[in-house]
Protein backbone atom coordinates (compact mmCIF):
# COMPACT_ATOMS: atom_id res chain seq x y z
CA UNK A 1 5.12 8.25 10.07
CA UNK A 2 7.74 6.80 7.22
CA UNK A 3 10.30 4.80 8.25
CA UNK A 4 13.52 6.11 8.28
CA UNK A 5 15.09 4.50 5.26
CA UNK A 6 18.90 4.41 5.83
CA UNK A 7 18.52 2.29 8.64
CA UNK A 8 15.65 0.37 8.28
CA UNK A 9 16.05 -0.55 4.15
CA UNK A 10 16.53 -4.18 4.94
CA UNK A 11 14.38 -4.49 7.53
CA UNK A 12 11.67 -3.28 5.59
CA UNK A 13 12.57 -5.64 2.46
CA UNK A 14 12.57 -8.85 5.07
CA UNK A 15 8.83 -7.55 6.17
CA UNK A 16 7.73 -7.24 2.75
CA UNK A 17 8.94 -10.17 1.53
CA UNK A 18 6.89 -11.84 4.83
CA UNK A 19 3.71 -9.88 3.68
CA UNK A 20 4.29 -10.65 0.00
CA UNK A 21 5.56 -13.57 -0.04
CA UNK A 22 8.23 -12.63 -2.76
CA UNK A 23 12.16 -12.41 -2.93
CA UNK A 24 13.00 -8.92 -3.14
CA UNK A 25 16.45 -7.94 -3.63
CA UNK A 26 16.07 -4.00 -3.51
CA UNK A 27 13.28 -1.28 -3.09
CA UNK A 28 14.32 1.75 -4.17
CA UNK A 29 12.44 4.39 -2.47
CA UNK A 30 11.27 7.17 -4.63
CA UNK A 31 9.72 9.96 -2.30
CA UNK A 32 7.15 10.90 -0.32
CA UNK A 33 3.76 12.13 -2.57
CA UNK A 34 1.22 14.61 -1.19
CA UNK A 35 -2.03 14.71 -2.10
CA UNK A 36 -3.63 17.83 -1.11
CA UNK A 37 -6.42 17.77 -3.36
CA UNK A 38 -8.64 14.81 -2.38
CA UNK A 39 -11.77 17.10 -0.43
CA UNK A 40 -10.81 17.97 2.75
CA UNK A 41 -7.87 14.93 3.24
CA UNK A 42 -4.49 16.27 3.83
CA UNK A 43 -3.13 12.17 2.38
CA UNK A 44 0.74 10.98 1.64
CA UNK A 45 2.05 7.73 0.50
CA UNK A 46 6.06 6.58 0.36
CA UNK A 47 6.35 5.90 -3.84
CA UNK A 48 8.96 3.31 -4.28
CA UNK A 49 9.69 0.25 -6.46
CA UNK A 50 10.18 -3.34 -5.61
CA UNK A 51 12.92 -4.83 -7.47
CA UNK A 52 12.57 -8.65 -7.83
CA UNK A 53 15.33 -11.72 -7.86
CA UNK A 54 14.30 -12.19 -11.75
CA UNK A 55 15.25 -8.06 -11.76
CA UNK A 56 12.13 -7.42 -12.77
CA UNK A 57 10.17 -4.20 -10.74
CA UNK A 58 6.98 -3.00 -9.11
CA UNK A 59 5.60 0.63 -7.61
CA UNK A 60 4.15 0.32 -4.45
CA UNK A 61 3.15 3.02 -2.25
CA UNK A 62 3.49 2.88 1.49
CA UNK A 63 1.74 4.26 4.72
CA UNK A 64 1.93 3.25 8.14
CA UNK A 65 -1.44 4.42 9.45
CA UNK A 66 -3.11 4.52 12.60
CA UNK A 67 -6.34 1.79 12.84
CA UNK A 68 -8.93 4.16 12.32
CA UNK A 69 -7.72 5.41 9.41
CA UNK A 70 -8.02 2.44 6.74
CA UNK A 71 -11.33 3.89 5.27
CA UNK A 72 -9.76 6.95 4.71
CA UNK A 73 -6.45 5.73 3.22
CA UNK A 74 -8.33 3.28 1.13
CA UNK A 75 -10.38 6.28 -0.27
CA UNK A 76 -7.18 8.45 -1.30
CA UNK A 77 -6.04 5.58 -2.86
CA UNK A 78 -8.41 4.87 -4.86
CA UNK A 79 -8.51 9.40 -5.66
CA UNK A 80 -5.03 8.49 -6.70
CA UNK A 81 -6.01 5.76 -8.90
CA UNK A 82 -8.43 6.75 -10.62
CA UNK A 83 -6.78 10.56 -11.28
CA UNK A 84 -4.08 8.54 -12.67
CA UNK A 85 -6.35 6.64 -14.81
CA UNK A 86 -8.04 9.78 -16.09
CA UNK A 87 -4.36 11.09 -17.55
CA UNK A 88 -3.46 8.45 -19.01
CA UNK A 89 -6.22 8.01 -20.88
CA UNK A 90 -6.54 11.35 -21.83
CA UNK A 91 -9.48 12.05 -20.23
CA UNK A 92 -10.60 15.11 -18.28
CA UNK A 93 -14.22 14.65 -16.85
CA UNK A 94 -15.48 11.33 -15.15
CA UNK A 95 -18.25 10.53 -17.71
CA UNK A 96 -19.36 7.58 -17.21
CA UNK A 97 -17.15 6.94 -15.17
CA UNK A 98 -19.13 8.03 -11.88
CA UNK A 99 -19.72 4.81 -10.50
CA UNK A 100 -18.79 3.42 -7.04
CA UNK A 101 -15.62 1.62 -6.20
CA UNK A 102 -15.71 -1.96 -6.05
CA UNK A 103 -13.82 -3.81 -3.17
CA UNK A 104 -12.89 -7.39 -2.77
CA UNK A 105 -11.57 -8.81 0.14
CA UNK A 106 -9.45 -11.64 -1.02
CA UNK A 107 -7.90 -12.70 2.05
CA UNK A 108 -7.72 -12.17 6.03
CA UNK A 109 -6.92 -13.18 9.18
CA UNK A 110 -6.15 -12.24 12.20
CA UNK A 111 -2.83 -9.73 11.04
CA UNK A 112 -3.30 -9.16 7.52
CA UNK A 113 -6.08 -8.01 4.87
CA UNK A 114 -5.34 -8.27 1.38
CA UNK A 115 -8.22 -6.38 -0.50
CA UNK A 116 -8.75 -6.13 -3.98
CA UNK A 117 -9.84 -2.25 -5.51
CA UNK A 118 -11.79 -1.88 -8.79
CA UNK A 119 -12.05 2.18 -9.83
CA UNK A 120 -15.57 0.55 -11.23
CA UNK A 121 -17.51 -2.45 -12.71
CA UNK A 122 -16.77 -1.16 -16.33
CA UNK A 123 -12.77 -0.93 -15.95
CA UNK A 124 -9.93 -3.08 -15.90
CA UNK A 125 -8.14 -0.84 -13.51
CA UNK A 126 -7.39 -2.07 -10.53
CA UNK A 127 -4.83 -2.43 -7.74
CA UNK A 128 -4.08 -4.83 -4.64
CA UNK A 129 -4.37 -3.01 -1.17
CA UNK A 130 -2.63 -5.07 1.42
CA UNK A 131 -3.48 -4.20 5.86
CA UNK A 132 -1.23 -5.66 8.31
CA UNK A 133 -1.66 -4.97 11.65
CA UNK A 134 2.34 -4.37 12.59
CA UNK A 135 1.89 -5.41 16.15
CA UNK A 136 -0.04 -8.88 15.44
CA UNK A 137 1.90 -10.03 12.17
CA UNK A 138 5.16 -9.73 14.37
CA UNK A 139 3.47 -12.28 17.19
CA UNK A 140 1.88 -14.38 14.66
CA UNK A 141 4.79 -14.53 12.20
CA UNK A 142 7.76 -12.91 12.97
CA UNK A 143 8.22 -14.06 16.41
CA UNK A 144 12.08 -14.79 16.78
CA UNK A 145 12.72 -12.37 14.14
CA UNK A 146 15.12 -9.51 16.35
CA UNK A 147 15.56 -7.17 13.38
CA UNK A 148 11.69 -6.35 13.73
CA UNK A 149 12.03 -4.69 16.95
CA UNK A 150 13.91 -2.41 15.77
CA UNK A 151 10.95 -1.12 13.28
CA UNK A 152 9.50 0.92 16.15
CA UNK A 153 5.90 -0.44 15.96
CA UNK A 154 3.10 1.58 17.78
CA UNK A 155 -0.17 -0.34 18.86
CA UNK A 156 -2.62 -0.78 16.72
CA UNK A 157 -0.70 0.83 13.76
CA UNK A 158 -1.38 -0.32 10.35
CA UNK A 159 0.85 -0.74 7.11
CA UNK A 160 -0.71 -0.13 4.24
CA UNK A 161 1.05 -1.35 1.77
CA UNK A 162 -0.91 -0.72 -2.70
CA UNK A 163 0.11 -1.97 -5.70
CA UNK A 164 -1.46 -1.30 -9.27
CA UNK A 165 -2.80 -4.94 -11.17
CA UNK A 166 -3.97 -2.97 -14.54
């Protein structure tokens, strides 16, 4: 369900910059990464980095999902996250560590979700999870934009769209 980069790569820096509400002047896509090992979740994400007008650049990973499946993508996120968090930091069990997730909403309406994920109340590790609801954020806010069309949007399909803030 990625988009097919070659053709869409400036499409998909216009939405993002909608979403975002940032210049971007590239995103270099990195790959696709499998997760195979979050219980019984077969989960990918589209790696790739935002590069700014000031050149500066972010990761972001990238799913177009189907409605149902936010809970689910939020939780291999947050696998990914906090796997991450455990090799960097050297460390190989969970500890104390074993807490639940904390989530934020920060905003919403009626297209877009921007939530706010916290591996736990004792860490500074955290990352920005943004929803948009393809369909709806084109009527509400991208209305005489023709390029979208082109983005081959299925109803009620999601982007999912996270960012690391540690």
């Amino acid at each position: 369900m990625f988009w097919i980069i070659e053709i869409d790569k400036m499409h998909i820096i216009k939405l993002l910059e909608s979403i975002l509400k940032s210049s971007i002047s590239d995103i270099e896509f990195e790959g696709i990464e499998e997760f195979n090992n979050i219980a019984e979740y077969k989960f990918s994400l589209q790696k790739a980095n935002l590069v700014y007008s000031n050149g500066k650049k972010e990761e972001i990973f990238l799913k177009r999902i189907k409605g149902g499946k936010i809970k689910e993508s939020i939780f291999c996120y947050w696998s990914l996250l906090y796997d991450e968090f455990l090799k960097e930091n050297k460390r190989d069990t969970e500890d104390d560590l074993v807490e639940k997730a904390i989530i934020t909403q920060v905003t919403s309406d009626e297209s877009t979700s921007c939530l706010l994920l916290k591996l736990n109340a004792k860490l500074n590790y955290c990352a920005e999870i943004n929803l948009v609801n393809l369909k709806s954020f084109k009527a509400k806010k991208l209305e005489k934009e023709r390029w979208y069309d082109d983005l081959e949007i299925k109803d009620g399909e999601i982007l999912f769209i996270g960012k690391k803030l540690y």
